[in-house]
N, C-alpha and C. Protein backbone atom coordinates (compact mmCIF):
# COMPACT_ATOMS: atom_id res chain seq x y z
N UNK A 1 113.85 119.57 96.66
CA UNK A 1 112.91 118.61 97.23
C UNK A 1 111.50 119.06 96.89
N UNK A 2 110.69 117.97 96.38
CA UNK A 2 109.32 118.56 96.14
C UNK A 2 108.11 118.71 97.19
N UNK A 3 107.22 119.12 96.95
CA UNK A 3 105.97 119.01 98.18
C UNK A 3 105.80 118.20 98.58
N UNK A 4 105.78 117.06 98.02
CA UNK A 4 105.47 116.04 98.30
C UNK A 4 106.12 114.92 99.23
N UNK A 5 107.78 115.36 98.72
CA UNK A 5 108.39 114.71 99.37
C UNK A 5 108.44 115.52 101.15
N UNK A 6 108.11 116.83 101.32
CA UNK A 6 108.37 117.27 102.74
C UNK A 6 106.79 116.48 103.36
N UNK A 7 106.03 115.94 102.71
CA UNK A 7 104.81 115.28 103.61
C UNK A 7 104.78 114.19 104.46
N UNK A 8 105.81 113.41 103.94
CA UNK A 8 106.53 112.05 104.26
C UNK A 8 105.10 111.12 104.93
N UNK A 9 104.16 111.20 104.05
CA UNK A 9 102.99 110.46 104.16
C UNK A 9 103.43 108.80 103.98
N UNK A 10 102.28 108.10 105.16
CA UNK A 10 103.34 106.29 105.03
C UNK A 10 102.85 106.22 104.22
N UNK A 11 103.61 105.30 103.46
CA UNK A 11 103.38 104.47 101.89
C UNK A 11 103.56 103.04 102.34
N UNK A 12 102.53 102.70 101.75
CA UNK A 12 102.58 101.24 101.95
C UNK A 12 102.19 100.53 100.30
N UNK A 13 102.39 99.27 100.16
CA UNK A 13 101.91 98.10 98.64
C UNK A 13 101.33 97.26 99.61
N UNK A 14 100.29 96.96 98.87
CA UNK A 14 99.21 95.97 99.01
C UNK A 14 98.76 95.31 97.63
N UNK A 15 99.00 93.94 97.70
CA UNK A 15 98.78 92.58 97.05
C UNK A 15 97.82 92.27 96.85
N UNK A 16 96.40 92.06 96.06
CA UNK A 16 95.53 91.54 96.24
C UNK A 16 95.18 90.57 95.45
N UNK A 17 94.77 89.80 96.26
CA UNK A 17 94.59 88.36 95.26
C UNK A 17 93.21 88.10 95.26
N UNK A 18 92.79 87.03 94.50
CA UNK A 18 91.39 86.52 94.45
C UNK A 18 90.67 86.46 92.91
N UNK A 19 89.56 87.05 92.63
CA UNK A 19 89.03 87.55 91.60
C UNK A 19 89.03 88.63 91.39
N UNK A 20 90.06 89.72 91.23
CA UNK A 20 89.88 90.79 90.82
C UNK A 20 90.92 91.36 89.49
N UNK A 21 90.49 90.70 88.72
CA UNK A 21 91.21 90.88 87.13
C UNK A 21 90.27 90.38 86.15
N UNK A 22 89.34 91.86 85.39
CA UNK A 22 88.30 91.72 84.81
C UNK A 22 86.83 92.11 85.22
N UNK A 23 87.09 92.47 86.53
CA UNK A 23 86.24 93.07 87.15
C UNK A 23 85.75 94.23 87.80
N UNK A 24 86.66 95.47 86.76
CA UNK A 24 86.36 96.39 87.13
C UNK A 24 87.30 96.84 88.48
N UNK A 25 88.36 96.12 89.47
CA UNK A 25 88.73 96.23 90.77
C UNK A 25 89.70 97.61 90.83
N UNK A 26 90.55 97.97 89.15
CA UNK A 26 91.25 98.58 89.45
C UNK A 26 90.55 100.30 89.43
N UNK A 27 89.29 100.17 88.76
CA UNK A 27 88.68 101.32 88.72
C UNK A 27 87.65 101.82 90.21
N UNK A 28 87.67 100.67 90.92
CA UNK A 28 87.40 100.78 91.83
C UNK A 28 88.14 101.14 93.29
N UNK A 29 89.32 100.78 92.71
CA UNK A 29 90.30 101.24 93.74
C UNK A 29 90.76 102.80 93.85
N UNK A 30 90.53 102.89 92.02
CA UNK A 30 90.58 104.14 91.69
C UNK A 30 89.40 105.57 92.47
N UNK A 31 88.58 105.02 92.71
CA UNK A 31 87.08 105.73 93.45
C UNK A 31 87.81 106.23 94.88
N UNK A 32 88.18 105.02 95.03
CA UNK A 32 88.25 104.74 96.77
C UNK A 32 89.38 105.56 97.02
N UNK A 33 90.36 105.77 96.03
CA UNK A 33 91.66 106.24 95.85
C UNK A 33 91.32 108.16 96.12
N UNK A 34 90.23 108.34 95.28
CA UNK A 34 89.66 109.30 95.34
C UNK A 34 89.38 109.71 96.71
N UNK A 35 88.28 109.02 97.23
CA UNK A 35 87.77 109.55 98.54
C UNK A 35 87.96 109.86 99.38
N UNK A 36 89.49 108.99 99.60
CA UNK A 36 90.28 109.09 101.03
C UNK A 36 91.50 109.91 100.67
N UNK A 37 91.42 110.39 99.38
CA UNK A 37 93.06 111.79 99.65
C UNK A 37 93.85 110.68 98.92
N UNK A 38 94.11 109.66 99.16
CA UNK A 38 95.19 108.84 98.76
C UNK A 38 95.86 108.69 97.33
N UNK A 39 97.13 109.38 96.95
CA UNK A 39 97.73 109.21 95.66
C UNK A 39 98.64 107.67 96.22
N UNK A 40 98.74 107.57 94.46
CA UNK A 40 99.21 106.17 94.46
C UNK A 40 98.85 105.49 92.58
N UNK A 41 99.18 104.01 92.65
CA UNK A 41 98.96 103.32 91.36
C UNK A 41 98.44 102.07 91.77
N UNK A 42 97.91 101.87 90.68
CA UNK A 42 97.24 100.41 90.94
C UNK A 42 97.45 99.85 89.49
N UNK A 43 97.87 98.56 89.80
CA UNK A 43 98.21 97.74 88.37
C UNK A 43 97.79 96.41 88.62
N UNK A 44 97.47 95.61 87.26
CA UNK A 44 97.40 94.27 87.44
C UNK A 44 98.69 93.30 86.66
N UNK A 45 98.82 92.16 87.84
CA UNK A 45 99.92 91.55 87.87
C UNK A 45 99.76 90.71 86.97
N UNK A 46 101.04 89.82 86.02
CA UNK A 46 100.72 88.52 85.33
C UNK A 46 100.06 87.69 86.06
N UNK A 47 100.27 87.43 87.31
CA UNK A 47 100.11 86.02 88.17
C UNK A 47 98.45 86.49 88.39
N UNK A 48 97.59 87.43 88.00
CA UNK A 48 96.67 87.16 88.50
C UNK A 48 95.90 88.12 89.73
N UNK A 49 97.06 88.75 89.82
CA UNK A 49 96.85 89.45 91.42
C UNK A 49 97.12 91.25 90.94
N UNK A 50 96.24 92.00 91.92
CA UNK A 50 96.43 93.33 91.63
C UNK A 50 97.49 93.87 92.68
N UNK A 51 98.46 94.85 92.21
CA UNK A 51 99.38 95.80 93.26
C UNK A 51 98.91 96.79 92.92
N UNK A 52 98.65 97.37 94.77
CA UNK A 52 98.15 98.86 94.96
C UNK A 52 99.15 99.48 95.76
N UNK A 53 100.48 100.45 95.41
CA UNK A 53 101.09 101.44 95.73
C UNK A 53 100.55 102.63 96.25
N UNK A 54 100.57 103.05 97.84
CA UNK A 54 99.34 104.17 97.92
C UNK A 54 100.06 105.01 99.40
N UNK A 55 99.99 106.52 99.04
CA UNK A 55 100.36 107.06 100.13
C UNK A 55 99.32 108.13 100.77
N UNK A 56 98.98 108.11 102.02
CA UNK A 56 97.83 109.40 102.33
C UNK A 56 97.48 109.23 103.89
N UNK A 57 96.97 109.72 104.68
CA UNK A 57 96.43 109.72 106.03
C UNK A 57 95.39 108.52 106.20
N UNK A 58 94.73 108.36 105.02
CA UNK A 58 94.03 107.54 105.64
C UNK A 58 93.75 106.22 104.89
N UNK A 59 95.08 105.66 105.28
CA UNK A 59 95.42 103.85 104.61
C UNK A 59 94.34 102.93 105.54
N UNK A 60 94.19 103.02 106.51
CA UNK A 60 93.54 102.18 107.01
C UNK A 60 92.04 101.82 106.40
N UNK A 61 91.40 103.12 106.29
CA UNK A 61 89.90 102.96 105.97
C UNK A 61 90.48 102.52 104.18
N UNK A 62 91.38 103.11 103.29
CA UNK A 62 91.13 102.94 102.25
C UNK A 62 91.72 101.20 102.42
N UNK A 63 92.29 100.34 103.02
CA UNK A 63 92.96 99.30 102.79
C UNK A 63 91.20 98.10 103.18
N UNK A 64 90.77 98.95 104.15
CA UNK A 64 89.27 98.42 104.39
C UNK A 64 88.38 98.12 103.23
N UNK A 65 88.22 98.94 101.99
CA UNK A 65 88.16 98.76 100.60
C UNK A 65 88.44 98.17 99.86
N UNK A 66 89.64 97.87 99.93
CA UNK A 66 90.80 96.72 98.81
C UNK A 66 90.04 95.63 99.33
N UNK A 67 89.95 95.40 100.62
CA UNK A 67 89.41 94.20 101.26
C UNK A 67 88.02 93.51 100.84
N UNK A 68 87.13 94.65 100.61
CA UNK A 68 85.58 94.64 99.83
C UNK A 68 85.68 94.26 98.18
N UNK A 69 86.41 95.02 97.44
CA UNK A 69 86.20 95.42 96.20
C UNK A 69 84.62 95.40 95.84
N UNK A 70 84.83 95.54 94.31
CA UNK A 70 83.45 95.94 93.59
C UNK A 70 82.70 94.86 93.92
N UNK A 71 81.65 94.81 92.98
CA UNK A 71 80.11 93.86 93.46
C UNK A 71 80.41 92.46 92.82
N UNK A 72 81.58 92.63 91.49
CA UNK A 72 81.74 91.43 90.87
C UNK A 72 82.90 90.53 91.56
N UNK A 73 83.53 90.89 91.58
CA UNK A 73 85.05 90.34 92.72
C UNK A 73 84.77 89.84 93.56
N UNK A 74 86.23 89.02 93.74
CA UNK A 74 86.03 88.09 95.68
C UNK A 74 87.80 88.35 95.63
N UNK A 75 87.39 89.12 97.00
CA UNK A 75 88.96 89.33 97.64
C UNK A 75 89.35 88.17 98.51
N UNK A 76 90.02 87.30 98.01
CA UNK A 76 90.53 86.51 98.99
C UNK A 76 91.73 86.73 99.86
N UNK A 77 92.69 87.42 99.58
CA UNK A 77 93.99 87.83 100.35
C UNK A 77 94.21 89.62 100.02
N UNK A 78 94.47 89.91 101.32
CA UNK A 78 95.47 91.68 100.96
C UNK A 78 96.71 91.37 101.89
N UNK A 79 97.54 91.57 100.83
CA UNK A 79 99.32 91.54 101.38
C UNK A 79 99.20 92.96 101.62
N UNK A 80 100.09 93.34 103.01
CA UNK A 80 100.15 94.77 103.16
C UNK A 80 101.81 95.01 103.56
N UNK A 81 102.34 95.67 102.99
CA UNK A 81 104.08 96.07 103.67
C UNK A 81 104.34 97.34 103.85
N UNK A 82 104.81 97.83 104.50
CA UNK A 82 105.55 99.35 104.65
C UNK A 82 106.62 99.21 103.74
N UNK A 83 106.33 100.51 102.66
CA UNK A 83 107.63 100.69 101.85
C UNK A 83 108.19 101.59 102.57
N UNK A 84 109.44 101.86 102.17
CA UNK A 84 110.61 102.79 102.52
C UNK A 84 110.83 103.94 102.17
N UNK A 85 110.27 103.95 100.86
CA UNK A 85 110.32 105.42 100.32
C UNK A 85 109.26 106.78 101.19
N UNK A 86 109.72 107.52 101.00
CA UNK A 86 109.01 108.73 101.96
C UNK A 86 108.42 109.59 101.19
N UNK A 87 108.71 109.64 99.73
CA UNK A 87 108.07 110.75 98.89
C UNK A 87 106.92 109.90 97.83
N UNK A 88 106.10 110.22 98.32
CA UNK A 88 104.56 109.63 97.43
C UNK A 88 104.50 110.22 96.27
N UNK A 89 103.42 109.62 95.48
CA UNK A 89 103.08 109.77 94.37
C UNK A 89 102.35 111.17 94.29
N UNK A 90 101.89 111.63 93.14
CA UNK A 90 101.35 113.41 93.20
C UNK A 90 100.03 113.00 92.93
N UNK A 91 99.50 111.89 92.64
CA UNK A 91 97.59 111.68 92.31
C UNK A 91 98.00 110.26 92.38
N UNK A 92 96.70 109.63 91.68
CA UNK A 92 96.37 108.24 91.46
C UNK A 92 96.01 107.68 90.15
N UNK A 93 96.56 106.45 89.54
CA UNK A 93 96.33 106.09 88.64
C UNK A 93 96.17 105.11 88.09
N UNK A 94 95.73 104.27 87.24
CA UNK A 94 95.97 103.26 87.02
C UNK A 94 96.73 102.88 85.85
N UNK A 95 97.52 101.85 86.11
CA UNK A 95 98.81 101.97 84.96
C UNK A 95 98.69 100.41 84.30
């Protein structure tokens, strides 16, 4: 079992929709990803919409972020779910 997996930090995916494809959102998530401890991935979807995979102590303030994005973007929706898995990611990235 790795380190990571004995942390059993919640993991949650979050959906974000709106304008954020082309605008810089996933490098920004990437910052935020930074600040708050939080490993995880962030990708952009065909449909338009970004998924952020993210495990760390402090989802709340970083999910407060997704909600803002950068200066060019408009967040109109964040889908948020509890995943199941218990062993997080080892950093953050964008894929």
């Amino acid at each position: 079992m790795s380190e990571s997996c004995l942390e059993k930090l919640p993991y949650r995916e979050y959906i974000v929709s709106g304008r954020v494809q082309g605008v810089g959102y996933r490098y920004f998530v990437l910052q935020a990803a930074a600040r708050y401890g939080i490993r995880g991935r962030v990708k952009n979807l065909a449909n338009g919409k970004v998924r952020v995979r993210a495990s760390g102590e402090h989802l709340a303030e970083f999910a407060l972020e997704l909600a803002m994005g950068p200066r060019y973007s408009r967040v109109d929706h964040v889908e948020s779910q509890e995943l199941s898995e218990t062993c997080g990611y080892e950093n953050f990235r964008i894929e």
